[in-house]
N, C-alpha and C. Protein backbone atom coordinates (compact mmCIF):
# COMPACT_ATOMS: atom_id res chain seq x y z
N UNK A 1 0.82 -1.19 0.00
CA UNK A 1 0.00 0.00 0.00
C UNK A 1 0.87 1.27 0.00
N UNK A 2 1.73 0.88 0.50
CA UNK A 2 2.72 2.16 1.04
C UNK A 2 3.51 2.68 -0.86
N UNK A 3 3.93 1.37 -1.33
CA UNK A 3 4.15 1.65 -2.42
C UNK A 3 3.25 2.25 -3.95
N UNK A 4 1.95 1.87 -3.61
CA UNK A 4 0.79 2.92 -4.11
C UNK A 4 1.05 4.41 -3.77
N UNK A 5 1.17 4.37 -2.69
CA UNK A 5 0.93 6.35 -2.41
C UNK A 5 2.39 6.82 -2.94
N UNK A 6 3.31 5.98 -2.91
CA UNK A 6 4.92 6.68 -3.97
C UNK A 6 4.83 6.59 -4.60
N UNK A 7 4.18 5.68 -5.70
CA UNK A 7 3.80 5.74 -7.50
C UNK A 7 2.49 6.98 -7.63
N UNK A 8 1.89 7.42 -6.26
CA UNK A 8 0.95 8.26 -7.01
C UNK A 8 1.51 9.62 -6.49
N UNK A 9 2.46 10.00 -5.83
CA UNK A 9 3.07 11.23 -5.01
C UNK A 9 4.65 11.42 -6.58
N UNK A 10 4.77 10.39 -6.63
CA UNK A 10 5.88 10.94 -7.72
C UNK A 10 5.04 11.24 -9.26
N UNK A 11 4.12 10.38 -9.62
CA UNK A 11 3.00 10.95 -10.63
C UNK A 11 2.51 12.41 -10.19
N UNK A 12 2.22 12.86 -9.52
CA UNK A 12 1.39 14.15 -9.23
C UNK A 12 2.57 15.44 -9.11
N UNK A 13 4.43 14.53 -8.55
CA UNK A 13 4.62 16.04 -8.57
C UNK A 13 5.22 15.81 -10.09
N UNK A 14 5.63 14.60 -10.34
CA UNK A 14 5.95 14.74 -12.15
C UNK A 14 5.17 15.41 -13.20
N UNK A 15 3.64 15.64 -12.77
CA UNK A 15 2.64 16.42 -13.46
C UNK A 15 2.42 18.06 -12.94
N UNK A 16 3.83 18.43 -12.42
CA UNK A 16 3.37 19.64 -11.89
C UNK A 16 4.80 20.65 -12.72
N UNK A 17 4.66 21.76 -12.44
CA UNK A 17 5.60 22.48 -12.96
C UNK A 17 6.23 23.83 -11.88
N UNK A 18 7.40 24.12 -12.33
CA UNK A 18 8.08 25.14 -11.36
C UNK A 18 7.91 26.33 -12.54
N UNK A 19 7.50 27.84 -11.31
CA UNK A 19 7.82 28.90 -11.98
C UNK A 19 8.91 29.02 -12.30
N UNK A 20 9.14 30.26 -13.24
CA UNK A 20 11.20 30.14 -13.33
C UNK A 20 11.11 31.55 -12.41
N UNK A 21 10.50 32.40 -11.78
CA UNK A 21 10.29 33.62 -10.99
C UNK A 21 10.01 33.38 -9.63
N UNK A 22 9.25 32.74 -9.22
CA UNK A 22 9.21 33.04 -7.64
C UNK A 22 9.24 31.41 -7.35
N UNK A 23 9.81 30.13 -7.92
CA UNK A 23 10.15 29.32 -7.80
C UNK A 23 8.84 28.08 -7.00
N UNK A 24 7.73 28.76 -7.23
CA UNK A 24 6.23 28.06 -6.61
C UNK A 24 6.37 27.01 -7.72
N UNK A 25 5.89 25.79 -6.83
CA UNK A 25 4.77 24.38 -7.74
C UNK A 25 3.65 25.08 -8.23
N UNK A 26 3.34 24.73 -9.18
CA UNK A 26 1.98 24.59 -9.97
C UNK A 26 1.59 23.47 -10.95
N UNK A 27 0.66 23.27 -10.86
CA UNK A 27 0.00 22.49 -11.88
C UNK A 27 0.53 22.48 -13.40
N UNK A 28 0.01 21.01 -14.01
CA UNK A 28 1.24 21.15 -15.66
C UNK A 28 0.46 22.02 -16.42
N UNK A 29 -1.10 22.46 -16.17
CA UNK A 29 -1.92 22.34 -17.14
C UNK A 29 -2.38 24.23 -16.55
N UNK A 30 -1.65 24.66 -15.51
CA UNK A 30 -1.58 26.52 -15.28
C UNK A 30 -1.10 27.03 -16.31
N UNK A 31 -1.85 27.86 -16.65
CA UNK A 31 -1.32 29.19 -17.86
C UNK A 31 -0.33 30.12 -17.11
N UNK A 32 -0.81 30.31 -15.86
CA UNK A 32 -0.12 31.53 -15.35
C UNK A 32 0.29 31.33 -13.96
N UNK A 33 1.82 31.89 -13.00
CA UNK A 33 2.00 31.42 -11.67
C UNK A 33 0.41 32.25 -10.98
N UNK A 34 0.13 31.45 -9.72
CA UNK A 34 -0.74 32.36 -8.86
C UNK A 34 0.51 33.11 -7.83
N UNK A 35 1.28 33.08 -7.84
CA UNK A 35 2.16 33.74 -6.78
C UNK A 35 2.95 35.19 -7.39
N UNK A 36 3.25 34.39 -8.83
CA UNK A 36 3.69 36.36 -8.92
C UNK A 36 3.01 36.30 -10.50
N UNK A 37 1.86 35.62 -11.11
CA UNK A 37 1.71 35.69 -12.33
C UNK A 37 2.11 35.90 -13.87
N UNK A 38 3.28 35.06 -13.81
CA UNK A 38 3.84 34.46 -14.86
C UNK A 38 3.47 33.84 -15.72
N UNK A 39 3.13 34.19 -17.04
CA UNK A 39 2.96 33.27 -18.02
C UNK A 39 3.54 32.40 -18.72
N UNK A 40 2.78 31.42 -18.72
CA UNK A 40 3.95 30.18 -18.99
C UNK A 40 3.98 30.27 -20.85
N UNK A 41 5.32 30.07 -21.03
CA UNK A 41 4.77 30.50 -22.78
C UNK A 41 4.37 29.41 -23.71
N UNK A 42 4.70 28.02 -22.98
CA UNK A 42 3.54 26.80 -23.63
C UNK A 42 2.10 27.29 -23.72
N UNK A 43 1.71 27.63 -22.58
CA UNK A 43 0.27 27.76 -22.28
C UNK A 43 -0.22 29.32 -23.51
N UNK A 44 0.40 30.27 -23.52
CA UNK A 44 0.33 31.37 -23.94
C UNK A 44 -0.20 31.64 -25.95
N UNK A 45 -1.41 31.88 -26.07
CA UNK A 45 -1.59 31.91 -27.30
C UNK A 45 -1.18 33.35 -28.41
N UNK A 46 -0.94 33.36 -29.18
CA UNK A 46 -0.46 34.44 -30.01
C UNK A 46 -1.85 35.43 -29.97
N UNK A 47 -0.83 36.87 -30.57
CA UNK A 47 -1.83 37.90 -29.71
C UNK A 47 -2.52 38.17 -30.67
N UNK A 48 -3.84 38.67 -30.30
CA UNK A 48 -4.55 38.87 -31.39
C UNK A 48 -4.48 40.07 -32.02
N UNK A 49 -5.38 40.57 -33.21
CA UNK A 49 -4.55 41.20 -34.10
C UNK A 49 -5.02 42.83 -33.49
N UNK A 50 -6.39 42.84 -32.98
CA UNK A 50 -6.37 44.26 -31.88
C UNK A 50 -6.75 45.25 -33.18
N UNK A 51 -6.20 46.48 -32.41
CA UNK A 51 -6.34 47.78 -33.25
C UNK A 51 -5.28 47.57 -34.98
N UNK A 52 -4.55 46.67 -34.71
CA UNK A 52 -3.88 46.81 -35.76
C UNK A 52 -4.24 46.51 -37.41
N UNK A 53 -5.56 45.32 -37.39
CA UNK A 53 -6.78 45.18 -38.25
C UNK A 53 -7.55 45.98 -38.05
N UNK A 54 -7.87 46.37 -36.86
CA UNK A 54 -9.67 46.78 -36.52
C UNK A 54 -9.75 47.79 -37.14
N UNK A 55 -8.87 49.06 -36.50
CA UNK A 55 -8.69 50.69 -36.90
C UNK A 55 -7.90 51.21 -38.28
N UNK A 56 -6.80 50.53 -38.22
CA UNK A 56 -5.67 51.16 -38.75
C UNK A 56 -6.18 52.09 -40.54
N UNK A 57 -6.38 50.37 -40.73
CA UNK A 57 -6.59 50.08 -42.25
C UNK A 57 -7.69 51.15 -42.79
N UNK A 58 -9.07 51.11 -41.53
CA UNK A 58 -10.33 51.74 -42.21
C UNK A 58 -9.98 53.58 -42.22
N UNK A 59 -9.19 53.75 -41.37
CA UNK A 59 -8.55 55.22 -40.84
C UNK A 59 -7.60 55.40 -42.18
N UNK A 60 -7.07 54.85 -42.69
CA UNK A 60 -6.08 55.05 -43.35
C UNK A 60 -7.07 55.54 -44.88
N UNK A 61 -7.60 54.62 -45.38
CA UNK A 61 -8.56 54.69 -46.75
C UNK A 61 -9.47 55.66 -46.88
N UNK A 62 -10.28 55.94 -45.84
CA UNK A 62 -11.13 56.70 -45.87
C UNK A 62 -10.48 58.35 -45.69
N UNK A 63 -9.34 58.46 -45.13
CA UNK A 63 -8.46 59.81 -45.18
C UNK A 63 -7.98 59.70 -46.68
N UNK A 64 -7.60 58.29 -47.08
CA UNK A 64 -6.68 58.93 -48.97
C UNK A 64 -7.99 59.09 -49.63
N UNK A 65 -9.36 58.74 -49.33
CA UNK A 65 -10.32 58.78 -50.31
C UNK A 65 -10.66 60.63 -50.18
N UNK A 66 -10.72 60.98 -48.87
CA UNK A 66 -10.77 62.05 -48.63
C UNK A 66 -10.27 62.77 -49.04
N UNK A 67 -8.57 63.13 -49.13
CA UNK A 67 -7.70 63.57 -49.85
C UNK A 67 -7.48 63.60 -51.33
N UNK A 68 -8.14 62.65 -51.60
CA UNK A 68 -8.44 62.89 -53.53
C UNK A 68 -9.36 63.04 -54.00
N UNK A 69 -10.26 63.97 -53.33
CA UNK A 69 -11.47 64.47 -53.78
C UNK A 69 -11.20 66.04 -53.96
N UNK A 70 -11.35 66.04 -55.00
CA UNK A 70 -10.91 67.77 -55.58
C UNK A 70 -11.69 68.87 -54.52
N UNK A 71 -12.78 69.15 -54.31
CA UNK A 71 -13.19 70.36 -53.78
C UNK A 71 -13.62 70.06 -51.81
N UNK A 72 -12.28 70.29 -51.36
CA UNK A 72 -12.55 70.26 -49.75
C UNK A 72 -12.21 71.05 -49.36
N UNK A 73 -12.33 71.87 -47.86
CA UNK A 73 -11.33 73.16 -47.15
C UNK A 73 -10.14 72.24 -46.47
N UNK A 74 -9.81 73.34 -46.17
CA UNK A 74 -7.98 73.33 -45.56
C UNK A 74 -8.48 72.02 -44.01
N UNK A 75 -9.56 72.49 -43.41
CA UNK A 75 -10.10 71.74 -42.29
C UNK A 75 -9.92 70.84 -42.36
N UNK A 76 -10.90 70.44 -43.38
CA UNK A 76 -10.97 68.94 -43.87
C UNK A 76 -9.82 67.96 -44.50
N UNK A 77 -8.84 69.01 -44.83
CA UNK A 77 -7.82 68.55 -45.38
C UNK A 77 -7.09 67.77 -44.29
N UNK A 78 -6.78 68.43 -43.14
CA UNK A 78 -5.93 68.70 -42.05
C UNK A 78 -7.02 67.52 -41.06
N UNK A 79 -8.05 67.24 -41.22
CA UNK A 79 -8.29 65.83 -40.53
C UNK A 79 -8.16 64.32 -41.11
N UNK A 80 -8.17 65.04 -42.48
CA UNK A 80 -8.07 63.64 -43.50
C UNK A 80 -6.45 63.45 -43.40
N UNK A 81 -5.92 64.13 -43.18
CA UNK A 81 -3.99 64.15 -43.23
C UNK A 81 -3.82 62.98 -42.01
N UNK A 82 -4.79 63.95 -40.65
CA UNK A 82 -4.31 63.30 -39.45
C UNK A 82 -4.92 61.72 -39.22
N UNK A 83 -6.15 61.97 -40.46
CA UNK A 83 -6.36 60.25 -40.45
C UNK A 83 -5.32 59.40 -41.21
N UNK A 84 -5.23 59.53 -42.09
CA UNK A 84 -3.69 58.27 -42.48
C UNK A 84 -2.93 58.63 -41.65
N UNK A 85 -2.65 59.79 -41.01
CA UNK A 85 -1.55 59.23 -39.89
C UNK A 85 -1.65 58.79 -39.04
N UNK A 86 -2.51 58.58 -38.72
CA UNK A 86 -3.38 57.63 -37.25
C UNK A 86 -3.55 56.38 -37.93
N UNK A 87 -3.92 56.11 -39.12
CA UNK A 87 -4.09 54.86 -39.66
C UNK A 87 -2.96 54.23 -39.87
N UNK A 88 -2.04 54.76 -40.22
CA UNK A 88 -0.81 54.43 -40.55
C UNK A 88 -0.44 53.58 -39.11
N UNK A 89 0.17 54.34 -38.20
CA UNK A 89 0.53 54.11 -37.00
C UNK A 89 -0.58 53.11 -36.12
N UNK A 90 -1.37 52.94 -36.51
CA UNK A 90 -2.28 52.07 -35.99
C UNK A 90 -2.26 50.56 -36.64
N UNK A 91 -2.22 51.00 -38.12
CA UNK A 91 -1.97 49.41 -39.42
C UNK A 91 -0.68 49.29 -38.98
N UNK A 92 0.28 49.84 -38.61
CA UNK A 92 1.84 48.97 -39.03
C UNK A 92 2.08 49.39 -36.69
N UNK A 93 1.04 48.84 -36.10
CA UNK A 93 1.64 48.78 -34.56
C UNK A 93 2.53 47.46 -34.65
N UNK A 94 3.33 47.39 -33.65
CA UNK A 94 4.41 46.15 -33.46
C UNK A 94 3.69 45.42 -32.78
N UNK A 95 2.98 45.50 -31.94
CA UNK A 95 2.30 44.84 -30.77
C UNK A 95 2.36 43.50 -31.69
């Protein structure tokens, strides 16, 4: 019996994992430490694409469509400018 509870105590900590930061056990199957919240980068999925699809692109088009329309004021000019540049910087973020 005694040798049951050492085949199931070395199974359970073999299924566990060490932070590499505050050096806590956790579970194999934690995304993140609970002690100083570390992400484990197995667990960790790629980031999603955010403002960099959402905004960028529609900010960007709708300022050059703006900009090549022959009869606008200086105003309008000067928000359609600051939209591709917001689009710009928004389509090409590093994130």
């Amino acid at each position: 019996m005694a040798e049951l509870r050492l085949v199931g105590l070395i199974r359970t900590e073999a299924m566990r994992k060490t932070c590499p930061r505050c050096e806590r056990r956790t579970s194999a199957q934690a995304a993140r430490c609970r002690g100083c919240g570390y992400r484990y980068p197995e667990k960790s999925s790629p980031r999603p694409a955010g403002l960099a699809m959402g905004a960028g692109f529609p900010l960007f088009l709708v300022g050059t469509l703006i900009l090549l329309t022959s009869d606008i004021s200086n105003r309008m000019t000067i928000a359609a400018a600051a939209m591709v540049f917001v689009g710009l910087l928004l389509f090409f973020d590093p994130r």
